[in-house]
C-alpha atoms as a PDB file:
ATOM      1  CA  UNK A   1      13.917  41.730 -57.865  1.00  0.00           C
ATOM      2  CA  UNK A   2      12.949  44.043 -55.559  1.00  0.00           C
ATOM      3  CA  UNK A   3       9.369  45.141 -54.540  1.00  0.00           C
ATOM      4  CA  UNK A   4       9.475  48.545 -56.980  1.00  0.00           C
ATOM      5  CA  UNK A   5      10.060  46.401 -60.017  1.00  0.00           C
ATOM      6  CA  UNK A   6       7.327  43.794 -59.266  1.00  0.00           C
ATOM      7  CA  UNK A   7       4.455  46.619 -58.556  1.00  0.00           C
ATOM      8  CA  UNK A   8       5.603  48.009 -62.019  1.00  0.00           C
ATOM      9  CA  UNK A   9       5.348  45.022 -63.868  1.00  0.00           C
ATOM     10  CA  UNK A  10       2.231  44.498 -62.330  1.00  0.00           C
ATOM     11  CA  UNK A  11       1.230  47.948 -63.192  1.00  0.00           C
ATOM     12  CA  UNK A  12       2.275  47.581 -66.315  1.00  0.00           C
ATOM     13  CA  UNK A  13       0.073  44.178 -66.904  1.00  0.00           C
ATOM     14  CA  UNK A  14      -3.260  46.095 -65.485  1.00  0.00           C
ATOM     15  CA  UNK A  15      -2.349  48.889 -68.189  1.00  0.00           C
ATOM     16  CA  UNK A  16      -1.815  46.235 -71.194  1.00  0.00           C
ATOM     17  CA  UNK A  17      -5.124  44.493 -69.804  1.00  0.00           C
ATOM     18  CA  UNK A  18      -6.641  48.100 -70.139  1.00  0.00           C
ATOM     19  CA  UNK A  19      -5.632  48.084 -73.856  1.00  0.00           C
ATOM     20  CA  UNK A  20      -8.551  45.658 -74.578  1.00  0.00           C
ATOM     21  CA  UNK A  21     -10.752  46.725 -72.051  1.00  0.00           C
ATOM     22  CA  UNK A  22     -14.015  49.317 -73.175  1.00  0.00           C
ATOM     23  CA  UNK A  23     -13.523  52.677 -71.602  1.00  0.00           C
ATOM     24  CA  UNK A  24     -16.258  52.218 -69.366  1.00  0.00           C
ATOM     25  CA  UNK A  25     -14.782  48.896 -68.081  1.00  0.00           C
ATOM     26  CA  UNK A  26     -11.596  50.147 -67.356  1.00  0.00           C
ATOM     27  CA  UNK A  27      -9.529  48.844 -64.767  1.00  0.00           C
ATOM     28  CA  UNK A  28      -7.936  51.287 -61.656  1.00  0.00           C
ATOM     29  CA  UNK A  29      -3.728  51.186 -62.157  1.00  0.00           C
ATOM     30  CA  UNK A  30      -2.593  52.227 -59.087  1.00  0.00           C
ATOM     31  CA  UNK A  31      -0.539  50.572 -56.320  1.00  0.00           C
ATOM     32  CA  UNK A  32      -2.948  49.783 -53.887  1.00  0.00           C
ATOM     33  CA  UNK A  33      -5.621  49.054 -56.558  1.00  0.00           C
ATOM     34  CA  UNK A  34      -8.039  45.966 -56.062  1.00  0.00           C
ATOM     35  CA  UNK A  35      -8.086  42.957 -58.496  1.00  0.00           C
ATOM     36  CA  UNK A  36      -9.895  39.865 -57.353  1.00  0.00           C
ATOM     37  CA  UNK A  37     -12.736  39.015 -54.200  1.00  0.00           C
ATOM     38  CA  UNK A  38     -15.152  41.056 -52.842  1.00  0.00           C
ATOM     39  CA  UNK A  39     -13.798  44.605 -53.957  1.00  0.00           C
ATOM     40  CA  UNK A  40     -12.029  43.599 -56.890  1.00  0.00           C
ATOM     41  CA  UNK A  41     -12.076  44.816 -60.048  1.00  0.00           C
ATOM     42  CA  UNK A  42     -11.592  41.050 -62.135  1.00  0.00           C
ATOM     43  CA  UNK A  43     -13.550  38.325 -63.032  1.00  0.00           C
ATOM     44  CA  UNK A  44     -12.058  35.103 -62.931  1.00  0.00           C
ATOM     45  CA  UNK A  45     -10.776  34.833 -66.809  1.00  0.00           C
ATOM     46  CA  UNK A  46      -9.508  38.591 -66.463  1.00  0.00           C
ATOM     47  CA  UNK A  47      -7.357  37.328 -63.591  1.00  0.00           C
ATOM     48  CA  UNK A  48      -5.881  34.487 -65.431  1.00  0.00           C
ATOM     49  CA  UNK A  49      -5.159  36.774 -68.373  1.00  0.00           C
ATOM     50  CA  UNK A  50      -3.737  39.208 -65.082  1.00  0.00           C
ATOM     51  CA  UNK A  51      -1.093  36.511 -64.380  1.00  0.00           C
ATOM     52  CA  UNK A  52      -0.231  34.944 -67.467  1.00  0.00           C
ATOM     53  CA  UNK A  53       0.797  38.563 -68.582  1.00  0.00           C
ATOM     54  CA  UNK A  54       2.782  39.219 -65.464  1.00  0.00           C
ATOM     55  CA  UNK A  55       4.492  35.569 -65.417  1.00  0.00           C
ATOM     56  CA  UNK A  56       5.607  36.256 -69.271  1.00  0.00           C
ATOM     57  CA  UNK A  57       6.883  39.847 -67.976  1.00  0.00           C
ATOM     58  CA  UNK A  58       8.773  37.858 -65.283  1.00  0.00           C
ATOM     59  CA  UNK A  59      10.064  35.400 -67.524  1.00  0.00           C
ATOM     60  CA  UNK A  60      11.224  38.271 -69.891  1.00  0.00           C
ATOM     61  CA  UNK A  61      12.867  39.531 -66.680  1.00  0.00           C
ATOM     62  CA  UNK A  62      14.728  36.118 -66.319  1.00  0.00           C
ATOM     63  CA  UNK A  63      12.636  34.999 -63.295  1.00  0.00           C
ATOM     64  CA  UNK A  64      10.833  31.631 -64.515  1.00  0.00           C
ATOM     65  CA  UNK A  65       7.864  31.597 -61.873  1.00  0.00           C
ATOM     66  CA  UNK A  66       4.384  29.978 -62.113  1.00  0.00           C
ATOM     67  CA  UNK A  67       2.021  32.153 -59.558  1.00  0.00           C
ATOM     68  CA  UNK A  68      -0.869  29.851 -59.714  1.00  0.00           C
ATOM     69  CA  UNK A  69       0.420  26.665 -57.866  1.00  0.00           C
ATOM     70  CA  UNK A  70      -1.515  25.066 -55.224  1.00  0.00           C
ATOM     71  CA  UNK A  71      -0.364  27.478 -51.930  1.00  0.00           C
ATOM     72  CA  UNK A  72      -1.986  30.631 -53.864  1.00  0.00           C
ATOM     73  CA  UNK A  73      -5.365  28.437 -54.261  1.00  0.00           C
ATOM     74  CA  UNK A  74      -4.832  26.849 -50.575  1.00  0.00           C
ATOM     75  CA  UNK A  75      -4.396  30.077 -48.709  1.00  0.00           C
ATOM     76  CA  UNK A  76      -7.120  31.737 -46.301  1.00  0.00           C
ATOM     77  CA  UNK A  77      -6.362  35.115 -47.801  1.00  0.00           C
ATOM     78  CA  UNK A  78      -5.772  35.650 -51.049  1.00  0.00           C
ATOM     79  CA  UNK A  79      -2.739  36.904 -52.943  1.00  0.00           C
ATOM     80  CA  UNK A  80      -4.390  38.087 -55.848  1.00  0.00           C
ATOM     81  CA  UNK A  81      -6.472  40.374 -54.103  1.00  0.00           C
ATOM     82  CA  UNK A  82      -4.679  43.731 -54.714  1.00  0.00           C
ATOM     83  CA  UNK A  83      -1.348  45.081 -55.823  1.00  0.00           C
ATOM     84  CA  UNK A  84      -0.212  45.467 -52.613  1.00  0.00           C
ATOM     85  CA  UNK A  85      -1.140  41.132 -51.918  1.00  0.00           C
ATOM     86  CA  UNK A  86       0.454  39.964 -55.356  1.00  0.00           C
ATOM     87  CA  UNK A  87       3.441  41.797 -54.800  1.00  0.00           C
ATOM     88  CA  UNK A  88       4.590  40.086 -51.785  1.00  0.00           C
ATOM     89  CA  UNK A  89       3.058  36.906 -52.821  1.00  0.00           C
ATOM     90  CA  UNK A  90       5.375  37.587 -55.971  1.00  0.00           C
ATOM     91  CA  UNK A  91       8.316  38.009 -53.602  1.00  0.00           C
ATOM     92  CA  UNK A  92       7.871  35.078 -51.605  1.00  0.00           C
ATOM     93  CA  UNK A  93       7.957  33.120 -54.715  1.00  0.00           C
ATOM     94  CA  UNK A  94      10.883  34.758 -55.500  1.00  0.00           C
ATOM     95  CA  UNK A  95      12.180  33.893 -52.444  1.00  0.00           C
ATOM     96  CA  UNK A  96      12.792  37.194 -51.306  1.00  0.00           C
END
């Protein structure tokens, strides 16, 4: 999978995530948008409900992948803080 496809599914979580979102609450869906830290746009539970959505669109996509194991948690800068991080955290997981 390359990098394209994993910023669109991405994408395409932050939109679905937007779907139950007030429009005043809205998230930014672009590719260098922030999700979680200092400058992001998520709470902890809307980050969860971030990844679970984008491991099931993985899964669908025949890549069985679990993005919350210990090295995410363990790492000094974190791969859920914008598109740009979780798609090459996504890749490396991938083994890309």
């Amino acid at each position: 999978m390359n990098p394209e496809q994993i910023q669109k599914i991405i994408l395409e979580a932050l939109h679905l995530s937007n779907l139950a979102r007030e429009d005043n609450r809205q998230l930014t869906v672009t590719p260098d948008a922030p999700l979680f830290g200092d400058s992001g746009q998520l709470d902890s539970m809307s980050l969860v409900a971030l990844i679970i959505d984008i491991e099931d669109a993985l899964r669908e996509a025949g890549y069985d992948v679990i993005l919350t194991a210990e090295r995410a948690m363990s790492r000094a800068h974190s791969p859920f803080k914008d598109v740009p991080s979780l798609v090459a955290y996504i890749e490396e997981c991938l083994g890309n």
